[in-house]
Protein backbone atom coordinates (compact mmCIF):
# COMPACT_ATOMS: atom_id res chain seq x y z
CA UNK A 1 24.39 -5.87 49.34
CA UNK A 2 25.26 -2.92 46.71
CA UNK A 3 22.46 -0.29 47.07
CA UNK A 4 23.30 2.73 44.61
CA UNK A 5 22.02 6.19 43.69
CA UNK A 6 23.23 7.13 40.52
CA UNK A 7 20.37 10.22 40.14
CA UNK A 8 20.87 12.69 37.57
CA UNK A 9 23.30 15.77 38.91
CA UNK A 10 23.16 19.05 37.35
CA UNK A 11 25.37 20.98 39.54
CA UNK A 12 28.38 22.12 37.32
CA UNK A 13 31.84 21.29 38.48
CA UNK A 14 35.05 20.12 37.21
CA UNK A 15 36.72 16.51 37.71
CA UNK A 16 40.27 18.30 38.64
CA UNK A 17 37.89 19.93 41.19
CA UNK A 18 36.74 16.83 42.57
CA UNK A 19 40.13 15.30 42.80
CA UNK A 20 41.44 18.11 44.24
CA UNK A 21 39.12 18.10 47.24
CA UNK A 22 39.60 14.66 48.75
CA UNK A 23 40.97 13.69 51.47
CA UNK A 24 43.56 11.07 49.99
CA UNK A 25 43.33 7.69 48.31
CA UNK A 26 43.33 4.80 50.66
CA UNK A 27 44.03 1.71 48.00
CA UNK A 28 43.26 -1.99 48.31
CA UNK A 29 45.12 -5.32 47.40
CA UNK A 30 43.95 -6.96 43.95
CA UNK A 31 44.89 -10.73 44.19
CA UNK A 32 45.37 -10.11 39.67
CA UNK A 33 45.24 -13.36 38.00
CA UNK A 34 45.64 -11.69 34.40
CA UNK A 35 48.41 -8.99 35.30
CA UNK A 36 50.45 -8.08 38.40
CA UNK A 37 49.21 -5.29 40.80
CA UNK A 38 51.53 -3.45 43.14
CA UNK A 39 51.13 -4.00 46.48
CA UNK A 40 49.32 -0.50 47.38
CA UNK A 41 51.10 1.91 49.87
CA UNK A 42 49.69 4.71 51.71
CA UNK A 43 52.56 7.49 51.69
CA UNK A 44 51.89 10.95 52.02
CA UNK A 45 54.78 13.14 49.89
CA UNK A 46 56.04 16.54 50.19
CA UNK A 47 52.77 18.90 49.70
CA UNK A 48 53.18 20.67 46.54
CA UNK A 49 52.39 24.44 45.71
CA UNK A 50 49.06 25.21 46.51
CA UNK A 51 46.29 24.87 43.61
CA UNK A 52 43.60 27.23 43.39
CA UNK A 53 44.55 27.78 47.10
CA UNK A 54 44.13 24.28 48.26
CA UNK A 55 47.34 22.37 49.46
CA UNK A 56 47.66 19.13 47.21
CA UNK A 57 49.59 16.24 48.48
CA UNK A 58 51.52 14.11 45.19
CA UNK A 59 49.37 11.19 45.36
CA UNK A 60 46.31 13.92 43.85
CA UNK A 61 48.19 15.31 41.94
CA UNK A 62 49.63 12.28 40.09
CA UNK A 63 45.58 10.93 40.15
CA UNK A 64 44.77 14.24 38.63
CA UNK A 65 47.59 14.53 35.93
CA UNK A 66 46.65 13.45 32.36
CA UNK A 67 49.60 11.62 31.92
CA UNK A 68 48.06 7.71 32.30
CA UNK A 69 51.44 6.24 33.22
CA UNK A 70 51.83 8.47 36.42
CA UNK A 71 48.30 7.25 38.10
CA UNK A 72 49.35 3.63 39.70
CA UNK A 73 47.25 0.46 38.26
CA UNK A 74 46.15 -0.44 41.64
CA UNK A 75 42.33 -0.04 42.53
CA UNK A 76 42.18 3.09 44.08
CA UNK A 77 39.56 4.90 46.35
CA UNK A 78 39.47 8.91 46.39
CA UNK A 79 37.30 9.92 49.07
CA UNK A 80 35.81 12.98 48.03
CA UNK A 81 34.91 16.00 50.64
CA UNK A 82 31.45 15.75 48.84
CA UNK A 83 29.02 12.80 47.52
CA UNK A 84 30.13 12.67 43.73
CA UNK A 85 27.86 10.73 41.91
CA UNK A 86 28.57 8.23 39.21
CA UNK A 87 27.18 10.41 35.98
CA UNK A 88 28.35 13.24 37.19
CA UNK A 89 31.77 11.51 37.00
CA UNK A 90 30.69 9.73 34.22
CA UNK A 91 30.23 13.14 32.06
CA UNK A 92 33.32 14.46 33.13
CA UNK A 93 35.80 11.60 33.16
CA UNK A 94 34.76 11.03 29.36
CA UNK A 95 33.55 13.81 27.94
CA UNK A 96 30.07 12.26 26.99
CA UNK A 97 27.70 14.76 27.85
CA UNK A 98 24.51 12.81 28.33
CA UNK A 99 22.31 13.84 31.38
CA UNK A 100 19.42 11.63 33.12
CA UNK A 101 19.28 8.76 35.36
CA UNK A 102 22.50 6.18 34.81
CA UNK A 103 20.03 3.85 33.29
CA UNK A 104 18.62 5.67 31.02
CA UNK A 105 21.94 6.79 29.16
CA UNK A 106 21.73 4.12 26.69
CA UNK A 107 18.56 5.10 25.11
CA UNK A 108 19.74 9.10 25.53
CA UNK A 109 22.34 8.24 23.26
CA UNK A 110 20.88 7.09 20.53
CA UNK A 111 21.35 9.34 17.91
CA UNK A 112 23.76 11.51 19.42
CA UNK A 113 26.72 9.21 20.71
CA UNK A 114 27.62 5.40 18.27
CA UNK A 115 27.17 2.72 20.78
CA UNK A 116 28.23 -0.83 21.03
CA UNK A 117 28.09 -4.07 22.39
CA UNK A 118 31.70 -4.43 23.12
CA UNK A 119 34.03 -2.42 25.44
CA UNK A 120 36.42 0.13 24.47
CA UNK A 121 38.86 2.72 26.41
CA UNK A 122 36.60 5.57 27.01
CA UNK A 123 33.62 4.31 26.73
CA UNK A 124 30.82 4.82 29.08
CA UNK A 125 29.26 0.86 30.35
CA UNK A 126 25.49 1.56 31.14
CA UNK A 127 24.08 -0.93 34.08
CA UNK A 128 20.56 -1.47 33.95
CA UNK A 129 18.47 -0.66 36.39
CA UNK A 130 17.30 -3.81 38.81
CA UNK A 131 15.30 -3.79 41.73
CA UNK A 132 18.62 -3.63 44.13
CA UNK A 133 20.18 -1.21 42.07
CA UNK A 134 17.04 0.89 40.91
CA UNK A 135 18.64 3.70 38.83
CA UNK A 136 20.88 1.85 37.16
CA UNK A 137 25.00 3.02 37.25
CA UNK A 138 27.24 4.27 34.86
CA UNK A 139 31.32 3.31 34.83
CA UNK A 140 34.50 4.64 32.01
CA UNK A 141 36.59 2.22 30.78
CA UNK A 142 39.89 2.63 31.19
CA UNK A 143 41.65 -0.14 29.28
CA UNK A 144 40.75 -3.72 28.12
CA UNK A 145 42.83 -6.65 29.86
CA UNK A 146 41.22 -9.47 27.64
CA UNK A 147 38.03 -10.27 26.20
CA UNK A 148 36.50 -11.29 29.53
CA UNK A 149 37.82 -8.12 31.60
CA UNK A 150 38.81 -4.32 31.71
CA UNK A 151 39.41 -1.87 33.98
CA UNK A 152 37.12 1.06 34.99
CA UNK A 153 36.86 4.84 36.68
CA UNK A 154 33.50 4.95 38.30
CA UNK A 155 32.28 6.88 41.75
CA UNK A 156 29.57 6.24 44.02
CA UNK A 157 29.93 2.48 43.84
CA UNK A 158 29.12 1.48 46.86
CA UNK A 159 26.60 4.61 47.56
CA UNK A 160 29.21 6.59 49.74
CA UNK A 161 30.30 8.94 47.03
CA UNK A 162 33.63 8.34 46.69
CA UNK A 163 35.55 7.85 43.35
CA UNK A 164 36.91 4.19 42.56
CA UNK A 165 40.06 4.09 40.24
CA UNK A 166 41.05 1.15 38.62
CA UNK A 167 38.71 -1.34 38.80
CA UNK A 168 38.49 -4.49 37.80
CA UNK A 169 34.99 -5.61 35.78
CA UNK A 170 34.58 -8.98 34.42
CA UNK A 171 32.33 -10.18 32.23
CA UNK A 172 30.42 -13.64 32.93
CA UNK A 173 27.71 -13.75 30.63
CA UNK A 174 27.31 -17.09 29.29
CA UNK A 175 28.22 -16.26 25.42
CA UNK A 176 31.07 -13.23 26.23
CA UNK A 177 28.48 -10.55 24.87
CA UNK A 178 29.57 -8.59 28.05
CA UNK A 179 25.45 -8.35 28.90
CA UNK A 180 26.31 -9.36 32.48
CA UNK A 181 29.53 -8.65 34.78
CA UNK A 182 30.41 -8.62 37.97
CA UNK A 183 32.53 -6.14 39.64
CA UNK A 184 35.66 -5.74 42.20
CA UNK A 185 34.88 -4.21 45.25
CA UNK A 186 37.53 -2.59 46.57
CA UNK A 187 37.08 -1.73 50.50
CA UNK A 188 37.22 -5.45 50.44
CA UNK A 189 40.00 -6.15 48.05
CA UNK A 190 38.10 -9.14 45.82
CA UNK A 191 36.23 -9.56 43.15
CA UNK A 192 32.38 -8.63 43.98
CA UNK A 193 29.90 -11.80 44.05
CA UNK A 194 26.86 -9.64 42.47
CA UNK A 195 26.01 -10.15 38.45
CA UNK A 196 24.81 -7.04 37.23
CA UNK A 197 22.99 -6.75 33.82
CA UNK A 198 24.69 -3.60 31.00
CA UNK A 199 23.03 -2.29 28.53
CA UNK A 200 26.21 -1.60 26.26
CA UNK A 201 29.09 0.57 26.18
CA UNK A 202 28.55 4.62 24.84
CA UNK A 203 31.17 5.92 22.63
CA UNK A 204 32.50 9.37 22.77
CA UNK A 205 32.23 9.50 18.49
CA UNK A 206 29.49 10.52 17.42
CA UNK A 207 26.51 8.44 16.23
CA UNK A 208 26.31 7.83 12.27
């Protein structure tokens, strides 16, 4: 069972400052049935120069860098020094500045940000809120594999505040409206066996 707090965070920090200050990615296997995932390794490279004083090892770095092609396509979990919670990463990892409970980003929007039914790269997915999952959760998209599944950046998943790269989210509502999807949990390495309900997906444009 998926418990999550996805509160409102005002505290002002920077997503290179949260990447920065883990303690390393530990990755799990994706059995892929739509593209081929690396079997993930857990190397540590040469450190390079320090940044802002802190000592970053290459696999950071390469999570940190803006160039998409370095970061590997396997799911990925950074384990952050502190709780980093999913709109805070939300904000930050897209550049959407909404603020409020996960759940209620859909109806923030309105007006400010276009939304939409469908997914696209960049796009904030807003999860309802549901008795097990009370303030609802918010996840970027990354990339669209097909019409039934993409890939997302999201943190505090699993309520442990750790960041989760790269993972899988299918949809499995009954007319591919993506109004229900279930999600890969990664500690495990499978596809997750809860249905959660969205709301829609936030755009970074601007509303009309």
């Amino acid at each position: 069972m998926i418990h999550l707090d996805c509160a409102r965070r005002l505290t002002a920090i920077s997503l290179t400052a949260i990447l920065i200050f883990s303690a390393g990615p530990a990755a799990a296997h994706r059995r892929a049935h739509h593209i081929s995932i690396p079997t993930p390794t857990i190397t540590q490279t040469a450190a390079e120069e320090p940044v802002n004083g802190v000592t970053v090892g290459g696999p950071t770095l390469n999570i940190v860098s803006e160039d998409q092609t370095v970061a590997s396509a396997t799911p990925t979990i950074i384990r952050s020094l502190r709780r980093v919670y999913c709109v805070e990463f939300a904000r930050l990892r897209s550049g959407i500045a909404i603020f409020g409970d996960a759940k209620t980003w859909w109806d923030h929007a309105q007006g400010q940000y276009a939304r939409s039914s469908e997914p696209q790269p960049g796009a904030v997915m807003v999860f309802a809120g549901t008795k097990k999952m009370r303030l609802g959760h918010v996840a970027v998209v990354q990339r669209i594999v097909s019409s039934r599944e993409i890939i997302v950046d999201h943190a505090n998943w699993h309520r442990d505040g750790n960041i989760y790269l790269n993972a899988p989210v299918i949809d499995v509502s009954a007319d591919n409206d993506w109004s229900k999807v279930r999600v890969y949990n990664t500690p495990a390495g499978q596809m997750g066996s809860n249905v959660y309900p969205i709301k829609g997906f936030v755009l970074s444009a601007a509303a009309d």
